[in-house]
PDB file of N, CA and C in Angstrom:
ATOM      1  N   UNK A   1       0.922  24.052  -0.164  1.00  0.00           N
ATOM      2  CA  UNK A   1       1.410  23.391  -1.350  1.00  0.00           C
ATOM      3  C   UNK A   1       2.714  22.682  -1.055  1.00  0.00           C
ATOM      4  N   UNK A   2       2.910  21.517  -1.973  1.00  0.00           N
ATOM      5  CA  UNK A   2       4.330  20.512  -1.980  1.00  0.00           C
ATOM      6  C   UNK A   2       5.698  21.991  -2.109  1.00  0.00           C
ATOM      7  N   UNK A   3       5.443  22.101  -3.060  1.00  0.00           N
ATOM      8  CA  UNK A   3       6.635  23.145  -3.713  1.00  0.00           C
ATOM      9  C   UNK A   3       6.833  24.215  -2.662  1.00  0.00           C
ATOM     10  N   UNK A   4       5.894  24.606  -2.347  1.00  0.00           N
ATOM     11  CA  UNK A   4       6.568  25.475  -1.406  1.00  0.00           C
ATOM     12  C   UNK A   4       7.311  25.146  -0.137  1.00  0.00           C
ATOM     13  N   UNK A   5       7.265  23.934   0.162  1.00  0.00           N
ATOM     14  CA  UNK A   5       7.938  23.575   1.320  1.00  0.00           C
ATOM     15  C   UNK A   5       9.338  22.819   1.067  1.00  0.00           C
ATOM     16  N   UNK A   6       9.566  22.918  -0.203  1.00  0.00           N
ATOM     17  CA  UNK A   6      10.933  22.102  -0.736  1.00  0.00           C
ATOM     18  C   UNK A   6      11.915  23.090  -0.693  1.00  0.00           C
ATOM     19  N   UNK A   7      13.459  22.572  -0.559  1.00  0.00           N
ATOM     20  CA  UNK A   7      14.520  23.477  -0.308  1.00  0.00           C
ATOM     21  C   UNK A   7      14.437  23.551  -1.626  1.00  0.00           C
ATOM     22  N   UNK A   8      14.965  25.040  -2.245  1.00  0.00           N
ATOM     23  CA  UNK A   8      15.966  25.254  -3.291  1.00  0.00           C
ATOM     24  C   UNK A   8      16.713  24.361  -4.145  1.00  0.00           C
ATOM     25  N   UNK A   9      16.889  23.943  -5.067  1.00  0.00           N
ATOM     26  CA  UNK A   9      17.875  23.589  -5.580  1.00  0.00           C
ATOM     27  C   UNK A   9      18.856  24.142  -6.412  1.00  0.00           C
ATOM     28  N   UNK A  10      20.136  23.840  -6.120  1.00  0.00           N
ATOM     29  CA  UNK A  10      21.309  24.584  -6.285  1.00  0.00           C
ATOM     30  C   UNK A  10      21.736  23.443  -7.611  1.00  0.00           C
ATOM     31  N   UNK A  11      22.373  23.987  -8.559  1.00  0.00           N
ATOM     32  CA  UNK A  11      22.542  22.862  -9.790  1.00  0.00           C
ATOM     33  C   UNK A  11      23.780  23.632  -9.977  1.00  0.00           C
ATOM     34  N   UNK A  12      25.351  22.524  -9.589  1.00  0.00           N
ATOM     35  CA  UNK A  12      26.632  22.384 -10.338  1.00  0.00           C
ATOM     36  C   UNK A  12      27.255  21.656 -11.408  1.00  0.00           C
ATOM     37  N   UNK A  13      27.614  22.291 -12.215  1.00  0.00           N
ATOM     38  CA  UNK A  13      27.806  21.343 -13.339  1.00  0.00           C
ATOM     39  C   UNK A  13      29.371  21.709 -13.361  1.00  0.00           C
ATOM     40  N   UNK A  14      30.139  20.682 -13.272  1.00  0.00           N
ATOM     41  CA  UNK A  14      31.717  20.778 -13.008  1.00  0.00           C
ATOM     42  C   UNK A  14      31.931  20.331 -14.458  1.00  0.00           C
ATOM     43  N   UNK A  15      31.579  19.416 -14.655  1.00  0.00           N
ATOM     44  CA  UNK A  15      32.404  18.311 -16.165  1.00  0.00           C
ATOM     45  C   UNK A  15      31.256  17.751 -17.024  1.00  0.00           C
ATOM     46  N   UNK A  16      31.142  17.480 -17.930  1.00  0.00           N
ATOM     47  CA  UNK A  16      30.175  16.827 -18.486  1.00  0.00           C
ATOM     48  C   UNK A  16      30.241  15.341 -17.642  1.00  0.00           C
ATOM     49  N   UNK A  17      31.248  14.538 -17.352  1.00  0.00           N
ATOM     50  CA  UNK A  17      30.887  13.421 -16.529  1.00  0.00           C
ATOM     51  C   UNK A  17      30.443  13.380 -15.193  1.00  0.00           C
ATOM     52  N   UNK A  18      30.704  14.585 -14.478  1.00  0.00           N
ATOM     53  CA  UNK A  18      30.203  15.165 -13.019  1.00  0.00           C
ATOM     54  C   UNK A  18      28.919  14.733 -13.226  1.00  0.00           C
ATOM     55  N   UNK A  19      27.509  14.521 -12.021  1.00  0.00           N
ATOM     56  CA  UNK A  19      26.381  14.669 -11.949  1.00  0.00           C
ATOM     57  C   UNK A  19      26.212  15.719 -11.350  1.00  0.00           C
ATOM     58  N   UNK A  20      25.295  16.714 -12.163  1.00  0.00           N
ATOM     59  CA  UNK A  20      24.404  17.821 -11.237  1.00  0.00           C
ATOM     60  C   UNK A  20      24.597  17.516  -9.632  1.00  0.00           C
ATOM     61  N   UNK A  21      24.791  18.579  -8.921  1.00  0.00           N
ATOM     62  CA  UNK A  21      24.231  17.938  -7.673  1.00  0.00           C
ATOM     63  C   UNK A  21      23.517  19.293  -6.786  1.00  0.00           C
ATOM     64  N   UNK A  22      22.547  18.318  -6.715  1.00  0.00           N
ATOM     65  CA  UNK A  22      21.279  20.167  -5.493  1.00  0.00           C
ATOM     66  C   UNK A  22      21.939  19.958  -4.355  1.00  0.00           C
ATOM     67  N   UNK A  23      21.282  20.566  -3.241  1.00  0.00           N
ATOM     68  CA  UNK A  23      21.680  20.372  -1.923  1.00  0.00           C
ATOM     69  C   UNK A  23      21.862  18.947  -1.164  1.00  0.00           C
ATOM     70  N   UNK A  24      22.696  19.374  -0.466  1.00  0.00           N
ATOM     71  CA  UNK A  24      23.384  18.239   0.505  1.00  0.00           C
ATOM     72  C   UNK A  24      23.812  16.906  -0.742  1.00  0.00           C
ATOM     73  N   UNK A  25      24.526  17.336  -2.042  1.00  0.00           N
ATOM     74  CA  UNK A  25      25.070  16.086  -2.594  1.00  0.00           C
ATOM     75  C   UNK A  25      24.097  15.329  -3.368  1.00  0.00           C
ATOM     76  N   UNK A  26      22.553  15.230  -3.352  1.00  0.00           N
ATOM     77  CA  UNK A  26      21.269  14.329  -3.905  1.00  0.00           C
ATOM     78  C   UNK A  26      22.014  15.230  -5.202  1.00  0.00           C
ATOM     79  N   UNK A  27      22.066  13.770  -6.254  1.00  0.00           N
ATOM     80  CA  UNK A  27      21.979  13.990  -7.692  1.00  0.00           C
ATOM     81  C   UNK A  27      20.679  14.895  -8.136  1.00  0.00           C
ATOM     82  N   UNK A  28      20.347  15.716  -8.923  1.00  0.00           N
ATOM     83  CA  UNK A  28      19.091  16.259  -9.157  1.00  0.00           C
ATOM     84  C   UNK A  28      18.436  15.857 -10.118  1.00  0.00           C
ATOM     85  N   UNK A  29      18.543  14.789 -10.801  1.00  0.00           N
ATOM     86  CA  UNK A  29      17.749  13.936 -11.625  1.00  0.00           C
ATOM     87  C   UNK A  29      16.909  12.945 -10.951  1.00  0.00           C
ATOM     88  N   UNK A  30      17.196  12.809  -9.189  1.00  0.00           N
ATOM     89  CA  UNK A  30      16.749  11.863  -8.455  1.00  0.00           C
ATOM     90  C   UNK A  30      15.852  13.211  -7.592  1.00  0.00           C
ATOM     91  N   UNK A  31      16.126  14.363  -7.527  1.00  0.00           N
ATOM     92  CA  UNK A  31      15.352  14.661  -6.281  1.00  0.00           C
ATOM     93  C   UNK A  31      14.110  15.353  -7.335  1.00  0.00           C
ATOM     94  N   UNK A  32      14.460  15.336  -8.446  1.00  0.00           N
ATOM     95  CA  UNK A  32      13.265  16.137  -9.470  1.00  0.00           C
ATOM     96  C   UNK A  32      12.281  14.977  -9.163  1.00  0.00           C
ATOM     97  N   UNK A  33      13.250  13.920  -9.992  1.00  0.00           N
ATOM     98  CA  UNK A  33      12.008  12.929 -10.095  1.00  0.00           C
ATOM     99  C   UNK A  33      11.409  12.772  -8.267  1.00  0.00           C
ATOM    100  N   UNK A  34      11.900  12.640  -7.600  1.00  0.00           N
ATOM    101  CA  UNK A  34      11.289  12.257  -5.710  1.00  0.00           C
ATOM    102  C   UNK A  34      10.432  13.474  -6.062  1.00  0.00           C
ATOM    103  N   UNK A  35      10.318  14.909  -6.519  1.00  0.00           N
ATOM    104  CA  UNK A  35       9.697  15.753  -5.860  1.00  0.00           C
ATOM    105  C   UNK A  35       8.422  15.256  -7.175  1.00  0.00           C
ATOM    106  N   UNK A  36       8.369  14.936  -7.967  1.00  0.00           N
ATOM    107  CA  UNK A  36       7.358  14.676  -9.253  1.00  0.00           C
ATOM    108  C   UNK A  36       6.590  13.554  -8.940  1.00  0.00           C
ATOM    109  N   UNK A  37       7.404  12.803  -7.836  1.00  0.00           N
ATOM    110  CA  UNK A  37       6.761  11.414  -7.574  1.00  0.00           C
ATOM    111  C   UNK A  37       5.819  11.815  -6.346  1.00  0.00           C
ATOM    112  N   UNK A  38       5.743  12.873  -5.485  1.00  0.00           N
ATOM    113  CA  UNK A  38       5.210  13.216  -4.253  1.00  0.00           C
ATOM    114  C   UNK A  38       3.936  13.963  -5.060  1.00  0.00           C
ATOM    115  N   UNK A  39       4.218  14.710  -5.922  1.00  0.00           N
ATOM    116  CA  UNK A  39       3.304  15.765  -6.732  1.00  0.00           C
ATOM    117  C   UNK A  39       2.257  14.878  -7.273  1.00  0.00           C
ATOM    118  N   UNK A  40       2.409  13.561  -8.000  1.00  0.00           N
ATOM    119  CA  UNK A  40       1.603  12.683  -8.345  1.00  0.00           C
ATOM    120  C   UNK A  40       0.803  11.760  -7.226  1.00  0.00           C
ATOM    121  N   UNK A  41       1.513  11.172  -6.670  1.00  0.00           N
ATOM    122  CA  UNK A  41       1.357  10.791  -5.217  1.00  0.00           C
ATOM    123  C   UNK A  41      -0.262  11.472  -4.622  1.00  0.00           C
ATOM    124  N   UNK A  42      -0.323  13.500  -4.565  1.00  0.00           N
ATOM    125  CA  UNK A  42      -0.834  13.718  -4.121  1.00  0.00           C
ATOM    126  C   UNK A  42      -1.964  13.962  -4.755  1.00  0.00           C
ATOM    127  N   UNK A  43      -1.529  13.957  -6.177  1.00  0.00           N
ATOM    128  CA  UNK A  43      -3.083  14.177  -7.049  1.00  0.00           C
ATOM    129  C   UNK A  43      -3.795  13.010  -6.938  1.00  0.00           C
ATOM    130  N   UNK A  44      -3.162  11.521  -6.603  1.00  0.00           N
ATOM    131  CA  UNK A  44      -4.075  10.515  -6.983  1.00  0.00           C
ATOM    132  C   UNK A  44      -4.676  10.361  -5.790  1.00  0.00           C
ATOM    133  N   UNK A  45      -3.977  10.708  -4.496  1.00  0.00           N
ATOM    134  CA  UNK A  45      -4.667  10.708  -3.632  1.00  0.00           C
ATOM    135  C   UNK A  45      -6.232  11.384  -3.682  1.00  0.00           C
ATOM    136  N   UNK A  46      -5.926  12.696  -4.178  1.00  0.00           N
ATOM    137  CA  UNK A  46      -7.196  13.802  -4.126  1.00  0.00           C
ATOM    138  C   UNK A  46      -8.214  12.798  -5.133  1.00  0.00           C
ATOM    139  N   UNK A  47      -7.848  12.084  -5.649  1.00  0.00           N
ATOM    140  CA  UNK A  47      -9.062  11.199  -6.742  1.00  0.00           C
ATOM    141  C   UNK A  47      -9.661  10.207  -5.890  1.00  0.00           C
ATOM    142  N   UNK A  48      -9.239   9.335  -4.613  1.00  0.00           N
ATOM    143  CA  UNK A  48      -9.857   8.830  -4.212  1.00  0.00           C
ATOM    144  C   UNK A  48     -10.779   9.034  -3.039  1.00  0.00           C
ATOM    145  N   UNK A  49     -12.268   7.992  -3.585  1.00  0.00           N
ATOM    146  CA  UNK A  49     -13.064   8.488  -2.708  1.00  0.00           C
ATOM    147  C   UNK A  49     -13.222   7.105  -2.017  1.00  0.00           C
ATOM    148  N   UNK A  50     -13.467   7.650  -0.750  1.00  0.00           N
ATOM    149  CA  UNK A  50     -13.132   6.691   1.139  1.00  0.00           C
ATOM    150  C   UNK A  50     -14.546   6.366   1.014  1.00  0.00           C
ATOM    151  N   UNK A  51     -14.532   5.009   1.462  1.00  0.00           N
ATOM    152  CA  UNK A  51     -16.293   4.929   2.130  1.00  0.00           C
ATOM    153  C   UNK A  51     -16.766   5.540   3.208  1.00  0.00           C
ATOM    154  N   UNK A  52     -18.114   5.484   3.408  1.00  0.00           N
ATOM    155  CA  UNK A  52     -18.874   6.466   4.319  1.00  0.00           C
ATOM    156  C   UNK A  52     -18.606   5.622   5.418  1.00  0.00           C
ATOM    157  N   UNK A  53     -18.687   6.358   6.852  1.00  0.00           N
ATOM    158  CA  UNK A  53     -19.028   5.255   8.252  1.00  0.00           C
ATOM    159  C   UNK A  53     -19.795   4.013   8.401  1.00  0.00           C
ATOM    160  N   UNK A  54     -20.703   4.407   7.252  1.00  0.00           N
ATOM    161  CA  UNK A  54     -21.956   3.290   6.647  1.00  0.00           C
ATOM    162  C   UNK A  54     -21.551   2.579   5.970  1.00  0.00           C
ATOM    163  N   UNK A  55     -20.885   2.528   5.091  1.00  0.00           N
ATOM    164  CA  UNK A  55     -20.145   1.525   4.256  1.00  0.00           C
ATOM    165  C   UNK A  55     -19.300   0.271   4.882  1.00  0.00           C
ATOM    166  N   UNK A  56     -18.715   1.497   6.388  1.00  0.00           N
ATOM    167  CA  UNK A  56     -17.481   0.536   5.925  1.00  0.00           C
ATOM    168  C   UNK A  56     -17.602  -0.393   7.198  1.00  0.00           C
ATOM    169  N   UNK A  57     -18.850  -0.045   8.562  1.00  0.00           N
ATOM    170  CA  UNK A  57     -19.335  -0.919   9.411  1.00  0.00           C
ATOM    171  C   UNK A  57     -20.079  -1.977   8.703  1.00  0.00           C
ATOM    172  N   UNK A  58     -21.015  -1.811   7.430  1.00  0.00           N
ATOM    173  CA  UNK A  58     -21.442  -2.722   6.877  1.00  0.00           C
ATOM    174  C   UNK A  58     -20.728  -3.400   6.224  1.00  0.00           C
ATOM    175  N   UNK A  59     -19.610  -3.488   5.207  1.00  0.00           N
ATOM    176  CA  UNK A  59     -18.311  -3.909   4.888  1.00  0.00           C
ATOM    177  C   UNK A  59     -17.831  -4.934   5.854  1.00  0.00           C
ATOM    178  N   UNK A  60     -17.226  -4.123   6.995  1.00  0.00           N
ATOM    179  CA  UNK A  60     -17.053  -5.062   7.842  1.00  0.00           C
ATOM    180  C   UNK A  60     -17.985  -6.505   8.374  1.00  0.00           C
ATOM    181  N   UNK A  61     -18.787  -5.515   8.961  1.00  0.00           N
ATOM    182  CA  UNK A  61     -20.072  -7.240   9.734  1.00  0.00           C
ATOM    183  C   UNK A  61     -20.175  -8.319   8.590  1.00  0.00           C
ATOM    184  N   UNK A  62     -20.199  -7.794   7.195  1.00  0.00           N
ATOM    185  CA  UNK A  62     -20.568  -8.719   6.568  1.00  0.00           C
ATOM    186  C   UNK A  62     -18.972  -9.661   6.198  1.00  0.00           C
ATOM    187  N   UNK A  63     -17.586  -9.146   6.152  1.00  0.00           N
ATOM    188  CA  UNK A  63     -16.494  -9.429   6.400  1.00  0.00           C
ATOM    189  C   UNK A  63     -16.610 -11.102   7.558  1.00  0.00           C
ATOM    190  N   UNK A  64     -16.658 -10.180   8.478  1.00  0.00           N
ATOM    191  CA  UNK A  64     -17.168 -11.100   9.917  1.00  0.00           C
ATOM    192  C   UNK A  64     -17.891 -12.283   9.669  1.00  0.00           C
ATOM    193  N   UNK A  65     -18.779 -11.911   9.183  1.00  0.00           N
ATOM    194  CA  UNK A  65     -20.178 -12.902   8.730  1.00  0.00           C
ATOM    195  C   UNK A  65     -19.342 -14.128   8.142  1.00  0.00           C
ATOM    196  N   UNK A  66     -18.755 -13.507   6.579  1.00  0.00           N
ATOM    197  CA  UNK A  66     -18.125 -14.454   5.836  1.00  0.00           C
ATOM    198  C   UNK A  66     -17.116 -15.514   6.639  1.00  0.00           C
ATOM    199  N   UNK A  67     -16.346 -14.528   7.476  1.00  0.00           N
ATOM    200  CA  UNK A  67     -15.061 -15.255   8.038  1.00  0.00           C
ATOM    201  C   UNK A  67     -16.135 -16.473   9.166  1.00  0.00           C
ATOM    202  N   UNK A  68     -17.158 -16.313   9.897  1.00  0.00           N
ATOM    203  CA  UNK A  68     -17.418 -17.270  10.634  1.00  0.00           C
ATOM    204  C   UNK A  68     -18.036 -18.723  10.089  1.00  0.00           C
ATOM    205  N   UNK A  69     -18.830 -17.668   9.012  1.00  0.00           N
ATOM    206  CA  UNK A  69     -19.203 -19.164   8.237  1.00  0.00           C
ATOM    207  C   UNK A  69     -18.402 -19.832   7.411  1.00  0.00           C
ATOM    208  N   UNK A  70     -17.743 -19.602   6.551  1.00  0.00           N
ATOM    209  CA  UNK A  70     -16.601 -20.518   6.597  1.00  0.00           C
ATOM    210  C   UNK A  70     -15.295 -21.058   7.511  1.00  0.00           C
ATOM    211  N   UNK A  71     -15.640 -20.442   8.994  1.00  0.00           N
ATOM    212  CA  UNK A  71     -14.545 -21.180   9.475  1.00  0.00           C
ATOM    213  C   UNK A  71     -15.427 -22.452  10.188  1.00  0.00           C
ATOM    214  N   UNK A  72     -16.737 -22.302  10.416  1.00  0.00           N
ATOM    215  CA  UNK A  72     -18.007 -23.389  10.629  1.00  0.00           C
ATOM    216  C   UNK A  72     -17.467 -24.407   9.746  1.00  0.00           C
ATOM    217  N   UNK A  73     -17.672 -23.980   8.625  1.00  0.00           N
ATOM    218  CA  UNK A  73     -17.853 -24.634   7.254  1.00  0.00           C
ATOM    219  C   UNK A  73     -16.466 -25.742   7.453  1.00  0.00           C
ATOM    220  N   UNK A  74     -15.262 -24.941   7.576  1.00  0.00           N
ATOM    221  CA  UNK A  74     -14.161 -25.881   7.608  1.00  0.00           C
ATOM    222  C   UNK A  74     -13.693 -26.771   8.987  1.00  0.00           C
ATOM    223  N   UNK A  75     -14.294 -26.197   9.815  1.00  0.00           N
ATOM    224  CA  UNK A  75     -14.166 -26.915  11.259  1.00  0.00           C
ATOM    225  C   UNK A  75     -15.140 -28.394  10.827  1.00  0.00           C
ATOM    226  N   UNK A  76     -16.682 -28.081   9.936  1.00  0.00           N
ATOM    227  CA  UNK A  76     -17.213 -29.447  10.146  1.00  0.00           C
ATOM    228  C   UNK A  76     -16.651 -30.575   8.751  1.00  0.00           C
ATOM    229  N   UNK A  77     -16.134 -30.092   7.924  1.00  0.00           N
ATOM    230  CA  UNK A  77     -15.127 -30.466   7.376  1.00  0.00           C
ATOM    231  C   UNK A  77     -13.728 -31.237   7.776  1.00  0.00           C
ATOM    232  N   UNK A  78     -13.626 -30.411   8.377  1.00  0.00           N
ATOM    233  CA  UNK A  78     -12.011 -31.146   9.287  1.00  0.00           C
ATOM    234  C   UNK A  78     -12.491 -31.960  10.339  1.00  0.00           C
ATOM    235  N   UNK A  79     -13.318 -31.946  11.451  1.00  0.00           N
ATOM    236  CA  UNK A  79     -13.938 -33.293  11.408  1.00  0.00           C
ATOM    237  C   UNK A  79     -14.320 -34.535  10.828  1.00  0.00           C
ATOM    238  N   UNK A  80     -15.482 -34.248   9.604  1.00  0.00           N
ATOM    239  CA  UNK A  80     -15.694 -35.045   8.905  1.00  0.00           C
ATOM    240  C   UNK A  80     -14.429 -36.029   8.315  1.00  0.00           C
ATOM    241  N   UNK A  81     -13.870 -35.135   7.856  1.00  0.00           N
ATOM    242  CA  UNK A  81     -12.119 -35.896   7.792  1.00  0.00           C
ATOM    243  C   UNK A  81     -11.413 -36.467   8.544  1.00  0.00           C
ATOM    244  N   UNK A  82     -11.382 -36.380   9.382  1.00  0.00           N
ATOM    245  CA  UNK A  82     -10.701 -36.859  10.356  1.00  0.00           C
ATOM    246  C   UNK A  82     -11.281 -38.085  10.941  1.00  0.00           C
ATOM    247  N   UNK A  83     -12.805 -37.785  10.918  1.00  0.00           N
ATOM    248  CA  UNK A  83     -13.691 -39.527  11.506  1.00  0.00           C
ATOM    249  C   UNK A  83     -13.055 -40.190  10.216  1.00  0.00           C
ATOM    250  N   UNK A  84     -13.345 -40.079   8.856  1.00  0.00           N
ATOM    251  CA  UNK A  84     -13.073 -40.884   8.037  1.00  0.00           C
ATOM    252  C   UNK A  84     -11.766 -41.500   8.182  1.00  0.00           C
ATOM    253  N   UNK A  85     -10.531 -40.611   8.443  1.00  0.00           N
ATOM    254  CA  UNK A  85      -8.892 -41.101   8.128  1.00  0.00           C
ATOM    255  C   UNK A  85      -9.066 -41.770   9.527  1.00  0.00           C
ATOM    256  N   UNK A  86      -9.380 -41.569  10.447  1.00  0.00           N
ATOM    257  CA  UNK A  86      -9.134 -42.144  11.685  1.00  0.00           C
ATOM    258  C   UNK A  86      -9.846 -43.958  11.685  1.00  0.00           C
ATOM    259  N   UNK A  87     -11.153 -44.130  10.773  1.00  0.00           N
ATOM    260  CA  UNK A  87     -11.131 -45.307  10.592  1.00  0.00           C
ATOM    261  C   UNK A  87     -10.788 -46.088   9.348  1.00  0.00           C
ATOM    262  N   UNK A  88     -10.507 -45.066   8.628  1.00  0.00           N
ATOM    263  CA  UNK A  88      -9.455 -45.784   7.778  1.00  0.00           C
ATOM    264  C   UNK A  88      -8.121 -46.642   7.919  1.00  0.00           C
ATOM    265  N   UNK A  89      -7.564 -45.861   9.073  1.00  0.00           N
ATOM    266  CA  UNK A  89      -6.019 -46.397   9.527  1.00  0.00           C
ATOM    267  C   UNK A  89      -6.425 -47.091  10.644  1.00  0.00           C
ATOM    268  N   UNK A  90      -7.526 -47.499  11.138  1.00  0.00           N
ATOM    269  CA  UNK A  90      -7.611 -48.320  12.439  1.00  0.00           C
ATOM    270  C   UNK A  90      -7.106 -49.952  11.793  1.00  0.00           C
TER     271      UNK A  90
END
């Protein structure tokens, strides 16, 4: 567990204008919230679900796929353009 591996916190209250402070000086309105933000952090993690090995080779190739045919696509494009501007400015 998170909590169990966190130091202690020690809470001084000198003055009403003083800030709390836990160990080593961290205000403790900042290390509550850091330790609440790790605690959430880890629940949302536990909610997500990863694709399978299958997913994500097929994911990919088809990734691949996309990226070649449109870089086809724009290579005969940027040709095509280029015959045109090139006898345009002749």
């Amino acid at each position: 567990m998170l909590s169990a591996a966190l130091p202690v916190v020690s809470v001084m209250i000198v003055d009403s204008q003083t800030l709390h402070t836990s160990c080593q000086g961290i205000p403790v309105i900042y290390y509550n919230q850091a330790v609440q933000f790790l605690r959430d952090v880890r629940s949302e993690v536990r909610k997500v679900t990863f694709p399978s090995r299958k997913e994500t080779v097929t994911s990919t190739i088809v990734v691949i796929m996309v990226v070649f045919v449109v870089s086809i696509y724009l290579g005969i494009v940027d040709f095509g353009l280029s015959i045109v501007l090139s006898s345009i400015l002749r």
